[in-house]
PDB file of N, CA and C in Angstrom:
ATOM      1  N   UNK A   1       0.260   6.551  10.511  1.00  0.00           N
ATOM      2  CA  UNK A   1      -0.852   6.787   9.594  1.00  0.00           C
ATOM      3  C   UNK A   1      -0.789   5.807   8.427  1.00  0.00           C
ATOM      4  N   UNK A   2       0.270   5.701   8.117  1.00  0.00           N
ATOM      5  CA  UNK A   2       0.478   4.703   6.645  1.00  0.00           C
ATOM      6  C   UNK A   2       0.525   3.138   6.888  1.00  0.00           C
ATOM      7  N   UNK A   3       0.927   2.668   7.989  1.00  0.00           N
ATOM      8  CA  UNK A   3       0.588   1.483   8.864  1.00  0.00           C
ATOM      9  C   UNK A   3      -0.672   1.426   9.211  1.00  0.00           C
ATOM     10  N   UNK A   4      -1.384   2.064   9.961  1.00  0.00           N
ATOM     11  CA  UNK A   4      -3.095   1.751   9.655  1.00  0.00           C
ATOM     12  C   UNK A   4      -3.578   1.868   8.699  1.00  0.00           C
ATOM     13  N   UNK A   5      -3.209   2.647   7.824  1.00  0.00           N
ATOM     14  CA  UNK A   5      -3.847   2.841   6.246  1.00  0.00           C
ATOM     15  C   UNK A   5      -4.089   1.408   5.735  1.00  0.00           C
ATOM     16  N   UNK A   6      -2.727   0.676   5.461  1.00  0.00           N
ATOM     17  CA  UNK A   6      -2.343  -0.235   5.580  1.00  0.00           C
ATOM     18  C   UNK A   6      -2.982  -1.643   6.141  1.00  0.00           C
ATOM     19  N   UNK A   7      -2.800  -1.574   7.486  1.00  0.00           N
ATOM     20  CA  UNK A   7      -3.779  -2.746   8.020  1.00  0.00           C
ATOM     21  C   UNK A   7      -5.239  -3.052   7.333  1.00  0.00           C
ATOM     22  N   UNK A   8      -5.767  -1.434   7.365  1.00  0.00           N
ATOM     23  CA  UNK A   8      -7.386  -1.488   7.044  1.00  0.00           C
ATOM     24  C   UNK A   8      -7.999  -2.308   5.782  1.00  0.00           C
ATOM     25  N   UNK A   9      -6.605  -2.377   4.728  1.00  0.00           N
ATOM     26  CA  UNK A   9      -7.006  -2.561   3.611  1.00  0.00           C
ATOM     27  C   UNK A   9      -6.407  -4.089   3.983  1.00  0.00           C
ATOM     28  N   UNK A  10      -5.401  -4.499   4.646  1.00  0.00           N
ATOM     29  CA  UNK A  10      -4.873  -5.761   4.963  1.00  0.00           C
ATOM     30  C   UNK A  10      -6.071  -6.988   4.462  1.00  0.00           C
ATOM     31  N   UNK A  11      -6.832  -7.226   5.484  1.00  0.00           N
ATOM     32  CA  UNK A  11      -7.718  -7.797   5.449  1.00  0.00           C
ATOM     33  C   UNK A  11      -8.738  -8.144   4.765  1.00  0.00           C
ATOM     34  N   UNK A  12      -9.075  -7.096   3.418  1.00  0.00           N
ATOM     35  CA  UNK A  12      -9.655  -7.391   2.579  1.00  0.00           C
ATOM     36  C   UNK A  12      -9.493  -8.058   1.481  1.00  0.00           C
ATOM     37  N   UNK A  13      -8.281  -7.712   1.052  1.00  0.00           N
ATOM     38  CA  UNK A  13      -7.159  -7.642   0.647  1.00  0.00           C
ATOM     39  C   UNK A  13      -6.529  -8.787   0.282  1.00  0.00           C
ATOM     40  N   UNK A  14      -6.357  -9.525   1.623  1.00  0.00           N
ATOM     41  CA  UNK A  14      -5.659 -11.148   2.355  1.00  0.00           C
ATOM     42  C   UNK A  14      -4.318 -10.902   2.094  1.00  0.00           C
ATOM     43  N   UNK A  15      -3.373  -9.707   2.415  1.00  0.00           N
ATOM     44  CA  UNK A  15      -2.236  -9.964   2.156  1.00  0.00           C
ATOM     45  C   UNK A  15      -1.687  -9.477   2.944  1.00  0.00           C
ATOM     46  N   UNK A  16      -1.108 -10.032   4.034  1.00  0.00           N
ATOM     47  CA  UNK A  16      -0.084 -10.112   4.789  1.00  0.00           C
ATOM     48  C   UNK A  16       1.144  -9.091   4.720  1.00  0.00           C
ATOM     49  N   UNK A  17       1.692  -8.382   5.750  1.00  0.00           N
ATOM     50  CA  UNK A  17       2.930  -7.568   5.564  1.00  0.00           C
ATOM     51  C   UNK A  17       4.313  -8.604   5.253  1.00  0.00           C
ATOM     52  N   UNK A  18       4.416  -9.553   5.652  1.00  0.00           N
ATOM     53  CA  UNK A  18       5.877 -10.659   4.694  1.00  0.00           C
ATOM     54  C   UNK A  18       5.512 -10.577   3.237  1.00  0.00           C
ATOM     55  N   UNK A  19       4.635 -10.354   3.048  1.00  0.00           N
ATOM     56  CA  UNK A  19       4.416 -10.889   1.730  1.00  0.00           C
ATOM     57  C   UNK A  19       5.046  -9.538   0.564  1.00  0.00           C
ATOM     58  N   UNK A  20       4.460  -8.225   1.010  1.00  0.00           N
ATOM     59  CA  UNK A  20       4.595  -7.724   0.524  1.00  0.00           C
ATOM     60  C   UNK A  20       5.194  -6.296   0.957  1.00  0.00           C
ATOM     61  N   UNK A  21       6.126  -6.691   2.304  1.00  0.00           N
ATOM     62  CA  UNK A  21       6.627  -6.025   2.850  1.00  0.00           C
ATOM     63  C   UNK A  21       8.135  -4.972   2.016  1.00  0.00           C
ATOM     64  N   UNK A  22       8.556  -5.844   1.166  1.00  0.00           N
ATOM     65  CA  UNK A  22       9.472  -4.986   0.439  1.00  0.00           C
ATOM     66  C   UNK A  22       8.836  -4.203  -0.498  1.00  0.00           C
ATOM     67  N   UNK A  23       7.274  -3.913  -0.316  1.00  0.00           N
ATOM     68  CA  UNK A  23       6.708  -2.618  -1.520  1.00  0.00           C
ATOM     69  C   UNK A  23       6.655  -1.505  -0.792  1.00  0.00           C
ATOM     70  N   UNK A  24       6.190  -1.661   0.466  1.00  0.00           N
ATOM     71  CA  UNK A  24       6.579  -0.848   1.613  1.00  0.00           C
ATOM     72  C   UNK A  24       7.656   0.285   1.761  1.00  0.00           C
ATOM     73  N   UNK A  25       8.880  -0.542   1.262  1.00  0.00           N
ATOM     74  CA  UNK A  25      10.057   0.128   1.307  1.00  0.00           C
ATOM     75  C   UNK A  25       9.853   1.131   0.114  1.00  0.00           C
ATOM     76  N   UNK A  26       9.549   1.172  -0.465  1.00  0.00           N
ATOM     77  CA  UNK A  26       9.183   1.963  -1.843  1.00  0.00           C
ATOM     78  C   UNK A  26       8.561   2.847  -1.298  1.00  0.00           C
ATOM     79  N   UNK A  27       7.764   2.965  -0.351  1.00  0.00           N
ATOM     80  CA  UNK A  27       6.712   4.546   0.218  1.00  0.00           C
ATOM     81  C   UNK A  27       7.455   5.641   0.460  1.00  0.00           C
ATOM     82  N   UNK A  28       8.465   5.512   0.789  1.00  0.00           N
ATOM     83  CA  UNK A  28       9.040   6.858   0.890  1.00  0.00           C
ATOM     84  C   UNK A  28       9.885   7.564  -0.527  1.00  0.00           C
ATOM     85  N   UNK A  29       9.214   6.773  -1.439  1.00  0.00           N
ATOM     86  CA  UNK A  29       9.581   7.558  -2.202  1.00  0.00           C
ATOM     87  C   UNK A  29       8.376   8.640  -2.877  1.00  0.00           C
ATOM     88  N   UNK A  30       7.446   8.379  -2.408  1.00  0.00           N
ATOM     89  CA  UNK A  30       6.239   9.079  -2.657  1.00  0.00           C
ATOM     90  C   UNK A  30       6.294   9.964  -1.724  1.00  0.00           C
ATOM     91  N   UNK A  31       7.069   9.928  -0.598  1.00  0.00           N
ATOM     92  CA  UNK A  31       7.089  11.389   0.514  1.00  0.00           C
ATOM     93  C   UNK A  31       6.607  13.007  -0.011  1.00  0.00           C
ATOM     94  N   UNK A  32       7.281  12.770  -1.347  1.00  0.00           N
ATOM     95  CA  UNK A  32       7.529  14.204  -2.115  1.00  0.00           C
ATOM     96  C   UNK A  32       6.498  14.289  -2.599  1.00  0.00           C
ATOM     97  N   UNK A  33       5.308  13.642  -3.080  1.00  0.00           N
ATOM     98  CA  UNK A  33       4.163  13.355  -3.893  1.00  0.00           C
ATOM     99  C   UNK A  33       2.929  14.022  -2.336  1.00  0.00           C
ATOM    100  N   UNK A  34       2.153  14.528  -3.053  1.00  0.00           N
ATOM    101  CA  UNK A  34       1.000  15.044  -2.198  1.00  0.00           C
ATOM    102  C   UNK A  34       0.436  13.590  -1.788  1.00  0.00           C
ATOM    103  N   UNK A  35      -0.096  13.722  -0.645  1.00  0.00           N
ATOM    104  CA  UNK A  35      -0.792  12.454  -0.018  1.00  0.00           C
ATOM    105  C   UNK A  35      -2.046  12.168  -1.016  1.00  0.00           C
ATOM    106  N   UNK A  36      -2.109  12.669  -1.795  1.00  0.00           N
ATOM    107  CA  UNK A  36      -4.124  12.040  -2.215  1.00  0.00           C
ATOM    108  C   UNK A  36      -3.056  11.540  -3.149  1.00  0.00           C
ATOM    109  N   UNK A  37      -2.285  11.509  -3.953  1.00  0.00           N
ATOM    110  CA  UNK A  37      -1.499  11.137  -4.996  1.00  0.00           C
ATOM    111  C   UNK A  37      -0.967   9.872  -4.075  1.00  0.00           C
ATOM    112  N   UNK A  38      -0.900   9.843  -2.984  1.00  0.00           N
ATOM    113  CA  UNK A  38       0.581   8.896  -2.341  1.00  0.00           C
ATOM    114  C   UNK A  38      -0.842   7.505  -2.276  1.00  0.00           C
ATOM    115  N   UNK A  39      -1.899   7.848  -1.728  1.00  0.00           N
ATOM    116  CA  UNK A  39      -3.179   6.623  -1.383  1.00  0.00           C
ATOM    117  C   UNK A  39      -3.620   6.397  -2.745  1.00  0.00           C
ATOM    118  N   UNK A  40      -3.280   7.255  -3.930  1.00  0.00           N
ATOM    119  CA  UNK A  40      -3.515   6.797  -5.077  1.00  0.00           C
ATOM    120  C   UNK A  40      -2.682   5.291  -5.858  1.00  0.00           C
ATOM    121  N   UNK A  41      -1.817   5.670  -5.751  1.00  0.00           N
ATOM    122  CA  UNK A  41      -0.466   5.006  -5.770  1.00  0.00           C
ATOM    123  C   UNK A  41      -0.270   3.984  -5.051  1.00  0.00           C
ATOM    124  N   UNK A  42      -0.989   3.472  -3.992  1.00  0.00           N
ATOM    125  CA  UNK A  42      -1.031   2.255  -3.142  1.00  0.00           C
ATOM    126  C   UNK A  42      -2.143   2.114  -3.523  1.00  0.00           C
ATOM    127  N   UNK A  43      -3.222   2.218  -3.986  1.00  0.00           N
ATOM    128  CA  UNK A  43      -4.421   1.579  -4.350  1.00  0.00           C
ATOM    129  C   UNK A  43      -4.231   0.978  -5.510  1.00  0.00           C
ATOM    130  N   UNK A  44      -3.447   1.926  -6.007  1.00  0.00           N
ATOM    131  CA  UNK A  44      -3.012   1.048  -7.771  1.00  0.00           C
ATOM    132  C   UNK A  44      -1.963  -0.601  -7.014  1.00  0.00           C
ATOM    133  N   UNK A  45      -1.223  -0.186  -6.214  1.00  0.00           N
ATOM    134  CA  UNK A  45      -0.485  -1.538  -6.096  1.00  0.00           C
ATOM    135  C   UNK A  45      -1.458  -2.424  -5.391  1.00  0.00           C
ATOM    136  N   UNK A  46      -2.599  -2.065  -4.586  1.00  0.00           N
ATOM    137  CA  UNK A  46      -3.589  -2.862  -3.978  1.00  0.00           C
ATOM    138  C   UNK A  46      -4.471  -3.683  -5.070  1.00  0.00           C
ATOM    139  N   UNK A  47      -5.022  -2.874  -6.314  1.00  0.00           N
ATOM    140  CA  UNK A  47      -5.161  -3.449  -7.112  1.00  0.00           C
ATOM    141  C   UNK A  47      -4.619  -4.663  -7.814  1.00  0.00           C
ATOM    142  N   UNK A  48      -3.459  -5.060  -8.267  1.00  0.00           N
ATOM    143  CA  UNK A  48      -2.429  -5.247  -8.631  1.00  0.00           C
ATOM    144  C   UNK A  48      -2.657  -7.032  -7.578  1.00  0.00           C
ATOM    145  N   UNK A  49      -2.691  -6.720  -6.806  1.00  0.00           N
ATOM    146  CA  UNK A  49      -2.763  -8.345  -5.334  1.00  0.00           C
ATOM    147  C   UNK A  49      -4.066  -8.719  -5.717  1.00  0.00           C
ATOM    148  N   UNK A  50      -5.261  -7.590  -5.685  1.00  0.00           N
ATOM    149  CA  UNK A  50      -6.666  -7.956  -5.743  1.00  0.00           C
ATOM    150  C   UNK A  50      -6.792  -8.863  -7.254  1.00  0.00           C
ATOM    151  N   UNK A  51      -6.242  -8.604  -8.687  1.00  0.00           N
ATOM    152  CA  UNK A  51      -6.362  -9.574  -9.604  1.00  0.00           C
ATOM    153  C   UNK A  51      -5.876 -10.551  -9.492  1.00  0.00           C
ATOM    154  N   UNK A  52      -4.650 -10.601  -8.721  1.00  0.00           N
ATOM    155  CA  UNK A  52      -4.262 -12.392  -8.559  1.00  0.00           C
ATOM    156  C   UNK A  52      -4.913 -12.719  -7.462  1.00  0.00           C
TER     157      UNK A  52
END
């Protein structure tokens, strides 16, 4: 689920999993966090690629 989540936004995005594959590793720390909180929280880091 979090790998397609993922892809979908890939492409808009333009950023590649090498690139930013060690933020990734960070998702499980949101495990404990309710999911609307967890896609919150990756949109903020999606943001974050989208200004540069």
């Amino acid at each position: 689920m979090v790998r397609s989540f993922y892809d979908v936004l890939n492409d808009p995005v333009g950023v590649n999993w090498g690139t930013f594959g060690h933020t990734l590793d960070y998702v499980p720390l949101f495990s404990n966090v309710p999911f609307d909180k967890n896609i919150i929280s990756n949109n903020e880091i999606f943001s974050i690629f989208e200004i540069y």
